[in-house]
Protein backbone atom coordinates (compact mmCIF):
# COMPACT_ATOMS: atom_id res chain seq x y z
CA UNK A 1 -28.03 2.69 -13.01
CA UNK A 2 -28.91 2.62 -9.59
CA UNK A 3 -27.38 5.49 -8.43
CA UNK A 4 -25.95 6.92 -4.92
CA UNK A 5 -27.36 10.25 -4.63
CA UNK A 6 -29.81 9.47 -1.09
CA UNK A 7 -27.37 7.07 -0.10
CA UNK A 8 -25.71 8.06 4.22
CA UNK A 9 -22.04 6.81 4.15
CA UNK A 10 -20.08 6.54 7.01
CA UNK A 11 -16.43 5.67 6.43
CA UNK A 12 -14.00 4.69 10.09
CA UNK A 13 -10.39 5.16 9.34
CA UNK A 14 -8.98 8.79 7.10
CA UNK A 15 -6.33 6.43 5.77
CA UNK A 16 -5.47 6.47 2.02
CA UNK A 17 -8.80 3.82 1.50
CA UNK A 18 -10.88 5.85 3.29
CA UNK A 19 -10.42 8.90 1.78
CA UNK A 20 -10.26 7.96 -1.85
CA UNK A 21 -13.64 6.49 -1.11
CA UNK A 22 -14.87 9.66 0.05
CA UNK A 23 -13.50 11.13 -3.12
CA UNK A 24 -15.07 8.43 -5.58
CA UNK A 25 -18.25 8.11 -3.54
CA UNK A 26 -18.90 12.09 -2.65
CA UNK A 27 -18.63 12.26 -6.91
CA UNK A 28 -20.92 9.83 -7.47
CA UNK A 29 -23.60 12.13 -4.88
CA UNK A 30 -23.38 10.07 -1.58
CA UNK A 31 -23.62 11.71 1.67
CA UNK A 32 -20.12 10.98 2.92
CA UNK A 33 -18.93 11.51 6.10
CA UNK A 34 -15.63 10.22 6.62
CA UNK A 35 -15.02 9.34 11.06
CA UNK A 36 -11.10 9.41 12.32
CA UNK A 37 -9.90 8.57 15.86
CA UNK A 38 -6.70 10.26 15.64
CA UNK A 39 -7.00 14.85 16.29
CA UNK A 40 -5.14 15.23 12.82
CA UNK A 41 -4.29 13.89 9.64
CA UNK A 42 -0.74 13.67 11.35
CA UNK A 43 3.10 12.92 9.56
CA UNK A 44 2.67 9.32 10.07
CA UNK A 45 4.40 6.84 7.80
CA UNK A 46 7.05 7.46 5.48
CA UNK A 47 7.14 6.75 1.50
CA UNK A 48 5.27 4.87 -0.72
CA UNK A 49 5.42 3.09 -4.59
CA UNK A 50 1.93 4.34 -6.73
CA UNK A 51 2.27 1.87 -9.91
CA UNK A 52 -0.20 2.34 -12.46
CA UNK A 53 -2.80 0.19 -11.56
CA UNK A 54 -3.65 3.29 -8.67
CA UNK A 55 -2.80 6.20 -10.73
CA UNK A 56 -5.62 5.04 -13.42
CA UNK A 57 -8.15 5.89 -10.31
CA UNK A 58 -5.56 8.86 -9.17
CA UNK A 59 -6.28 10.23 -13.02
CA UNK A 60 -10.10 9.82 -13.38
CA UNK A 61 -10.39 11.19 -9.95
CA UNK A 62 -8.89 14.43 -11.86
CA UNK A 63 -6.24 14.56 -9.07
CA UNK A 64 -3.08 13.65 -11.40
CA UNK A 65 -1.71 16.97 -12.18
CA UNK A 66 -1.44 17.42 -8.16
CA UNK A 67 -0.45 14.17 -7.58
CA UNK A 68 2.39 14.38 -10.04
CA UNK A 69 3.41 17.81 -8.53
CA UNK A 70 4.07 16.09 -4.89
CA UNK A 71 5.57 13.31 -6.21
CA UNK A 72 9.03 11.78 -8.44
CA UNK A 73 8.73 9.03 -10.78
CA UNK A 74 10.16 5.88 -10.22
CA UNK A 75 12.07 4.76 -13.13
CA UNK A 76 13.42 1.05 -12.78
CA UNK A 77 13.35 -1.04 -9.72
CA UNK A 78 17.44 -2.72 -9.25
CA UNK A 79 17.85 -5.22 -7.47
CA UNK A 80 21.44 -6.12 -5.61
CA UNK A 81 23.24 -8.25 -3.36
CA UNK A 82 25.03 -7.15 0.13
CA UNK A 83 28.29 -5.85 -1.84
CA UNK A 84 25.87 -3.45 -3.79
CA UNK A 85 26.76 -5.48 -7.19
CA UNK A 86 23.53 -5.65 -9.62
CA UNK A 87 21.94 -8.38 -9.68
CA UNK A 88 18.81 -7.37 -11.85
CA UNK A 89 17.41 -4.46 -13.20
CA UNK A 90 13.58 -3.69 -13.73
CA UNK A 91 13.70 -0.87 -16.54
CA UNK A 92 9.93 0.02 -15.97
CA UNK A 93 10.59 3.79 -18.43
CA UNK A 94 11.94 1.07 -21.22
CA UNK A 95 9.62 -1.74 -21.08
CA UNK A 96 6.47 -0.01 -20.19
CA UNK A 97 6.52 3.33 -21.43
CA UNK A 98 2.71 3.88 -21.78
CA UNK A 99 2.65 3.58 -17.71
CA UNK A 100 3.44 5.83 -15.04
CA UNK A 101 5.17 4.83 -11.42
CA UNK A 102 5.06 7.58 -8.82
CA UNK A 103 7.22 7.77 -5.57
CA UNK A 104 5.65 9.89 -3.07
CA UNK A 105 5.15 10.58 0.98
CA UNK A 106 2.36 9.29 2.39
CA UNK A 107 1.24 12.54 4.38
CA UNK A 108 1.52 14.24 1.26
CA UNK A 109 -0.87 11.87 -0.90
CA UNK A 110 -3.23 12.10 2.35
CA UNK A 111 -3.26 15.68 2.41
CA UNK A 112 -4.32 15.43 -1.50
CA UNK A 113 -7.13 13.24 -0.69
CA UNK A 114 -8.67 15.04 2.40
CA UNK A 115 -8.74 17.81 -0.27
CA UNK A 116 -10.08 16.48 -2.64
CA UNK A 117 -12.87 14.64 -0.57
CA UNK A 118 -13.71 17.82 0.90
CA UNK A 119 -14.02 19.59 -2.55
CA UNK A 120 -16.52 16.75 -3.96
CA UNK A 121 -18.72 17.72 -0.45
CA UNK A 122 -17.42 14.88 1.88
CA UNK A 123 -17.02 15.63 5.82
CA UNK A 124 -14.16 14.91 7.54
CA UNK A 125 -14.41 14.55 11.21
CA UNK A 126 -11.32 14.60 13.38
CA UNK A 127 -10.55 12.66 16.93
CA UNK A 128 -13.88 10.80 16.74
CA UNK A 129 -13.50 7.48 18.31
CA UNK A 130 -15.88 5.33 16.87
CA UNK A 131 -17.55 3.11 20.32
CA UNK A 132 -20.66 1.97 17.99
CA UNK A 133 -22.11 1.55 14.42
CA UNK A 134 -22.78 5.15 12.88
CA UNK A 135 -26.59 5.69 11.90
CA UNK A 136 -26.09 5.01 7.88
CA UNK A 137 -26.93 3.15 5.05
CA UNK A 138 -23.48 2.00 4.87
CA UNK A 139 -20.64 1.82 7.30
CA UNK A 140 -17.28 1.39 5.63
CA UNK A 141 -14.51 -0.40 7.53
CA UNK A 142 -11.13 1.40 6.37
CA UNK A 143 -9.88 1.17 9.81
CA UNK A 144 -6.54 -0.83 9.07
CA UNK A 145 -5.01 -3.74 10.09
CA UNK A 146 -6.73 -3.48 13.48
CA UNK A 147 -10.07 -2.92 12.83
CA UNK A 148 -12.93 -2.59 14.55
CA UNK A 149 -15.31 -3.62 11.94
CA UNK A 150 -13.44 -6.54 10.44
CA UNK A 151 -14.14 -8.66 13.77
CA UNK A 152 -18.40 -8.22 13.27
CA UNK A 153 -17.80 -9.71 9.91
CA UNK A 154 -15.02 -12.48 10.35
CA UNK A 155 -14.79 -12.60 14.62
CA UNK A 156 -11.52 -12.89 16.48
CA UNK A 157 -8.85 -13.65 14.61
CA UNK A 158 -4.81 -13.63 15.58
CA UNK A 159 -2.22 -12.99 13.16
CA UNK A 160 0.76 -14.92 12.19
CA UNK A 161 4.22 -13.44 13.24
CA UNK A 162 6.34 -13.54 10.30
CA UNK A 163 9.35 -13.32 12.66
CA UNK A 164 10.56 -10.14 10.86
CA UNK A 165 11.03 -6.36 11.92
CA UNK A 166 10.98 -3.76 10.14
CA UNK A 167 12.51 -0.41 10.16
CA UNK A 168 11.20 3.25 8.45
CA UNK A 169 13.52 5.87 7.57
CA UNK A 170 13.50 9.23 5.73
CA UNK A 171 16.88 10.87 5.32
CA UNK A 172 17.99 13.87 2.91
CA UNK A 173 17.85 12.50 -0.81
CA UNK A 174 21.45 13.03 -2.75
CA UNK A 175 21.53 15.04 -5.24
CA UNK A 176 20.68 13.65 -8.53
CA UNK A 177 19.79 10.74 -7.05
CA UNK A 178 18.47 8.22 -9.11
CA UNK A 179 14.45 7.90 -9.92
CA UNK A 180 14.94 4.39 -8.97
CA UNK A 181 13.89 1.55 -6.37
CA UNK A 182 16.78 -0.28 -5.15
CA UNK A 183 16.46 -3.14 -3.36
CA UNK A 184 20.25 -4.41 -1.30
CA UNK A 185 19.43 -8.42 -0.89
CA UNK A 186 21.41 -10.55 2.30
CA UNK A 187 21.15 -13.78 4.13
CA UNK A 188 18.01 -13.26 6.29
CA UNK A 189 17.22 -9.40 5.34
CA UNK A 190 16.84 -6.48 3.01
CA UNK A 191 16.98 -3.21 2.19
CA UNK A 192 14.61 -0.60 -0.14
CA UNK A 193 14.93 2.74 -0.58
CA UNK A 194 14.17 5.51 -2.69
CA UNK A 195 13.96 9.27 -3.15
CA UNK A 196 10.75 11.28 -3.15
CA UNK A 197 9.84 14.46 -3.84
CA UNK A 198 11.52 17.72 -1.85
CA UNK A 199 15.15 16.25 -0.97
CA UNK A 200 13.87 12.85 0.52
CA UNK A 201 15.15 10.03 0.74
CA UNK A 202 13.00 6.62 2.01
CA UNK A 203 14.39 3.73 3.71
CA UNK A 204 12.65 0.46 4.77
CA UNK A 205 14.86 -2.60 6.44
CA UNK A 206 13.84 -5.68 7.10
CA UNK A 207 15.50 -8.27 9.71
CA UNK A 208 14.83 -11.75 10.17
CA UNK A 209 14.86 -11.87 14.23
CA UNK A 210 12.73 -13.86 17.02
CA UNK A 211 11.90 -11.26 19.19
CA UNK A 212 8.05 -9.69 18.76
CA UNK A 213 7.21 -6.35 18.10
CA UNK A 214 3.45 -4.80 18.06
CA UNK A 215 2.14 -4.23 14.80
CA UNK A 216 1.98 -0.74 13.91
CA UNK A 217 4.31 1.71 11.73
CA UNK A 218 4.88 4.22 14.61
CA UNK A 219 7.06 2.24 17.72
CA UNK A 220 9.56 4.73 18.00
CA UNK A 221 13.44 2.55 16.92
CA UNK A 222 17.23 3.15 17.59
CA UNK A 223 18.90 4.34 14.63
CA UNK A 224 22.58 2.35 16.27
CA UNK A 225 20.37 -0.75 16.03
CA UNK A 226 19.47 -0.11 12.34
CA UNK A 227 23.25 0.39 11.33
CA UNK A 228 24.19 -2.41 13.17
CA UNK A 229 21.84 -5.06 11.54
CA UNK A 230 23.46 -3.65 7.94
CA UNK A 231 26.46 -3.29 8.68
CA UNK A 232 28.09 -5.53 6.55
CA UNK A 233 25.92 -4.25 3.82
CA UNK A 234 28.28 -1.89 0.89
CA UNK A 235 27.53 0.17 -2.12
CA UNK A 236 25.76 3.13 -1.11
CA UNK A 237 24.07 1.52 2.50
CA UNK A 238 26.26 2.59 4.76
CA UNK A 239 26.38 6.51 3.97
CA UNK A 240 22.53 6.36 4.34
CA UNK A 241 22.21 4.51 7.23
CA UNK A 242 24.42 7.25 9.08
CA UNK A 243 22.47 9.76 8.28
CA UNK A 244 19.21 8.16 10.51
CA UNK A 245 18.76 10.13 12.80
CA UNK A 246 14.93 9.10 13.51
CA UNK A 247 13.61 5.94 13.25
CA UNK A 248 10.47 3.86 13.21
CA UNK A 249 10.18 0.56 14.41
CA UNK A 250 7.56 -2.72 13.48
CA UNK A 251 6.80 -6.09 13.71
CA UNK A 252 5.86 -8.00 10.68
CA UNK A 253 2.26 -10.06 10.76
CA UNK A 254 0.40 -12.25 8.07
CA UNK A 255 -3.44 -11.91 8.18
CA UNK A 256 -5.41 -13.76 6.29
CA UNK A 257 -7.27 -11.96 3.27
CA UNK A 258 -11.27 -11.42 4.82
CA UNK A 259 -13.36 -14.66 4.32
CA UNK A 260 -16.17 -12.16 4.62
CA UNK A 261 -15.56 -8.67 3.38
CA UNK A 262 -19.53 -7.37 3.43
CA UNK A 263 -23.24 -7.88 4.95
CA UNK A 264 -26.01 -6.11 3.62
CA UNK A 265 -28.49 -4.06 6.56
CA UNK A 266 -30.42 -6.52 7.94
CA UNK A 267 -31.02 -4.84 11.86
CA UNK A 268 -28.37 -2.60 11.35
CA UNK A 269 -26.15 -0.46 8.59
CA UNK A 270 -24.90 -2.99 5.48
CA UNK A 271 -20.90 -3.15 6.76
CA UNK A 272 -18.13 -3.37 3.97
CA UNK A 273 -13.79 -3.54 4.48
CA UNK A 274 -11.94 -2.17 2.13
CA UNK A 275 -8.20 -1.27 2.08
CA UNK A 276 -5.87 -3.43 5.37
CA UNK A 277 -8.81 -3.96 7.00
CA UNK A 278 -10.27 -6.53 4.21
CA UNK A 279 -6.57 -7.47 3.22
CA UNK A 280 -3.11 -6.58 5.20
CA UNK A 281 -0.37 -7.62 3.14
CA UNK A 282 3.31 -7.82 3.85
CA UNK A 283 5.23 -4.92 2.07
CA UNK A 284 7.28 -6.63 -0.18
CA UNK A 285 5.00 -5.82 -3.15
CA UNK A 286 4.73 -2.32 -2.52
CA UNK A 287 0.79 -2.44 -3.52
CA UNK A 288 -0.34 -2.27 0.18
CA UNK A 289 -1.85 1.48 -0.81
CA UNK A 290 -2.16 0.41 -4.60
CA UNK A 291 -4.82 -2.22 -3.55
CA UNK A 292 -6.64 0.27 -0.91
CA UNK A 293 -6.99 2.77 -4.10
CA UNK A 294 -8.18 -0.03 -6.31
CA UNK A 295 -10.82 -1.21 -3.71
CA UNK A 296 -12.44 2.51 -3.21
CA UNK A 297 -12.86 3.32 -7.26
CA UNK A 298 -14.13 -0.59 -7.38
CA UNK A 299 -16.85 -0.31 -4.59
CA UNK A 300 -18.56 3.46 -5.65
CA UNK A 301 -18.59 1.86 -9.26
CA UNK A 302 -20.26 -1.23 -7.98
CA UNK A 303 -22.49 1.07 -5.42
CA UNK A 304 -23.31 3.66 -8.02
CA UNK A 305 -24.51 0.28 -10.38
CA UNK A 306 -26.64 -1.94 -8.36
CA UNK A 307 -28.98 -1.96 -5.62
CA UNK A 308 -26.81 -1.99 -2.05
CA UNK A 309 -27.23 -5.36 -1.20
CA UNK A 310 -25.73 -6.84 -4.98
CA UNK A 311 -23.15 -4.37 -5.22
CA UNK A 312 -21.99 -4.96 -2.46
CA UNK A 313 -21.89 -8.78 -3.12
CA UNK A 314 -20.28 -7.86 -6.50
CA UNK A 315 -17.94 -5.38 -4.54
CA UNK A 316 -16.06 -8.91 -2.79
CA UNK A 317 -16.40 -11.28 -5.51
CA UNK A 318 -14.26 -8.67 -7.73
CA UNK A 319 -11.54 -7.90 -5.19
CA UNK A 320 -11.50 -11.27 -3.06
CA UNK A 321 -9.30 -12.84 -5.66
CA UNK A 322 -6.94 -10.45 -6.85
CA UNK A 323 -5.88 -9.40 -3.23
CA UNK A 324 -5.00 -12.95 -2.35
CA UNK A 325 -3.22 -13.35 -5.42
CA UNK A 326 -1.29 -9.79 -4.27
CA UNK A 327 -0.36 -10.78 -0.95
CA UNK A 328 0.72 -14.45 -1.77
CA UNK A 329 3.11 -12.28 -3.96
CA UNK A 330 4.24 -10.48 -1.33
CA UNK A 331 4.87 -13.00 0.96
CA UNK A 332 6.82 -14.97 -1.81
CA UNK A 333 8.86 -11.85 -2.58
CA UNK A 334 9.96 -12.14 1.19
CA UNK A 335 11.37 -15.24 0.87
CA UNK A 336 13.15 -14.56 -2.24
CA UNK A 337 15.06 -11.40 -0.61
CA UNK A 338 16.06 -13.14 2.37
CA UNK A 339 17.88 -16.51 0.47
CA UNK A 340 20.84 -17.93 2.26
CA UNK A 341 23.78 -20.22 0.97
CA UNK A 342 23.68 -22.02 -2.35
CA UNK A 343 20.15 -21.22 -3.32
CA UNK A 344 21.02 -17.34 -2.97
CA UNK A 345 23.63 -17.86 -5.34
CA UNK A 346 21.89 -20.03 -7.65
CA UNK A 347 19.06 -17.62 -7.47
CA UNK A 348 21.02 -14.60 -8.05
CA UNK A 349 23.03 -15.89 -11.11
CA UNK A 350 19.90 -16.71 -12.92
CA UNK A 351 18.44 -12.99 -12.22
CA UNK A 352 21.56 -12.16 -14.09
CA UNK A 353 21.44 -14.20 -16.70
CA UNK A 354 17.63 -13.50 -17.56
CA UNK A 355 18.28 -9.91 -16.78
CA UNK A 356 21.27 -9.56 -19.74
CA UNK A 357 19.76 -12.00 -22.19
CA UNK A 358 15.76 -11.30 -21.56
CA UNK A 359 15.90 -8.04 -20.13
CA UNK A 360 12.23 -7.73 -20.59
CA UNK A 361 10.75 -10.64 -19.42
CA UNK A 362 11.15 -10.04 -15.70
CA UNK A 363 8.87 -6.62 -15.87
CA UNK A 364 6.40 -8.57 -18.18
CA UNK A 365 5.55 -11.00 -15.25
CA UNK A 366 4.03 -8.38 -13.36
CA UNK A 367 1.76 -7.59 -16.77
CA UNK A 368 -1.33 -9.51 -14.28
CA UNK A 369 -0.39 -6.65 -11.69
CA UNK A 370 0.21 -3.02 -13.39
CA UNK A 371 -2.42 -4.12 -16.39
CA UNK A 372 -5.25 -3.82 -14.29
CA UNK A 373 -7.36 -0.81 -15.15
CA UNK A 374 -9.96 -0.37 -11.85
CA UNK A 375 -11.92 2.25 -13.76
CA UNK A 376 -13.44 -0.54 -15.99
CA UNK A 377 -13.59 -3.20 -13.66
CA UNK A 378 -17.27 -2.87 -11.93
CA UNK A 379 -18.90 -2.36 -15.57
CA UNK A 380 -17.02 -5.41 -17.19
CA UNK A 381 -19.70 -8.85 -17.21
């Protein structure tokens, strides 16, 4: 085993990729030094879905028993129509017991990971804008979807506007709410939401509409807007959407998954992506973080196995193809919530019908997804 313990990292971007790199890297006895533009790990973003594909690198990272303290556990995901009648339920406690699925705010599973990167000797630096290559063996891209280092590996690239906008939400969680995902289905939109941990509620709504908005989860929305696009939505929609006060506003964009994710030193650092800046993916998986987790256990395995240059090679040829699998997903998934006419009915009626008579079968097409154990990945072949 080649081992990491000389090795200079720099990583650009103290997003969830970045970080759980500097946890799995700093372990593995890298010199980690983790670079961030913004002054503070601020409250940015809002909730997200941790199936178990992530929490096998959240658990041999020895970080579940605080993970599971900030979080709630997502029980089923339901699906319905604009009425708020069921059309399908996902009983993930049921079907897949032996699995955990974790609802939690983002600025809470960041502040675990800054944490924990800083107790397995990894330095954090704060409101350093990154002009130039750092001097290391390895520069990491986890800058996002607008990288900086993406563009020396793949050059200029424009992204696709999906013609959707999004809305964020949090709002007080009822009590007793259910430990659910529920997903309210209509003609050209949709609505998630789900309760996290400490009396939250998320919301995320998305709206078919021509206009553009930058990408980007922080444009600052109009709450009257947000009630207005749903407000022929029922069930339990409407007594959630008056209780925005705050919301956050952003425009939907298709990427391509990196054609070139790495490049070993030649007169320079090697460069690898990892996390939205290899891969941006539409969130209608909810594995946007899930994949960023996956990738940092996946490349310190690889680095701490092979010489730079091979692991890194190893690194893409692992992670290429299950990330474009992921986000073809995702962008299937949103044209299946946004059906119109006939083909939403047809569609909806056989949800039903497969979801009374084969209640299991729906969950057990996502086997490919929640199967996937990262831990063992890099020492497989």
């Amino acid at each position: 085993m080649t081992g990491l313990g000389a090795s200079s990292i720099s990583i650009i971007g103290a997003g969830i990729a970045g970080l759980t790199a500097a946890c799995a890297l700093a372990r593995h006895g890298a010199q980690v030094t983790v670079l961030e533009r913004a002054p503070a790990l601020e409250e940015t973003g809002a909730g997200l879905q941790l199936s178990p594909n992530a929490l096998r690198v959240i658990d041999a990272l020895g970080l579940w028993p605080q993970l599971e303290a900030i979080s709630a556990p997502s029980q089923r995901v339901e699906l319905f129509d604009t009425a708020g009648r069921l059309v399908s339920r996902l009983d993930l406690a049921k079907y897949r017991p032996q699995d955990r699925f974790r609802l939690v705010h983002r600025a809470r599973l960041i502040e675990l990971l800054a944490d924990a990167a800083c107790a397995a000797g990894a330095q954090i630096t704060l409101g350093h804008e990154v002009t130039d290559l750092p001097k290391a063996d390895l520069v990491i891209g986890a800058d996002g979807i607008k990288s900086r280092i993406r563009p020396r590996l793949n050059g200029p690239e424009t992204p696709f506007f999906t013609k959707q906008t999004a809305w964020r939400a949090l709002i007080p969680s009822e009590p007793g709410a259910a430990p659910a995902s529920q997903v309210f289905m209509g003609p050209g939109r949709h609505l998630v939401s789900y309760p996290l941990a400490k009396g939250l509620r998320n919301i995320v709504a998305v709206v078919e509409r021509p206009d553009w908005h930058d990408e980007g989860w922080s444009h600052p929305g109009d709450p009257t807007e947000l009630r207005a696009a749903f407000a022929h939505f029922g069930g339990p929609v409407p007594g959630w959407l008056a209780q925005v006060q705050q919301v956050s506003l952003w425009g939907l964009f298709r990427h391509p998954v990196a054609a070139h994710w790495q490049r070993p030193a030649s007169d320079g650092p090697a460069l690898v992506l990892i996390g939205d800046a290899a891969h941006p993916t539409l969130p209608f998986m909810a594995q946007g973080a899930v994949m960023a987790i996956e990738d940092a256990w996946i490349l310190a395995d690889c680095l701490a196995r092979a010489p730079m240059a091979e692991a890194l090679a190893r690194f893409q040829s692992l992670r290429q193809p299950r990330c474009q699998r992921i986000v073809a997903a995702a962008n299937g998934n949103a044209r299946n919530y946004h059906m119109r006419g006939p083909t939403r009915a047809v569609a909806h009626a056989g949800l039903r019908a497969i979801s009374t008579l084969t209640p299991g079968l729906l969950i057990e097409r996502f086997a490919w997804l929640y199967d996937y154990d990262p831990t063992s990945i890099a020492a497989q072949g």
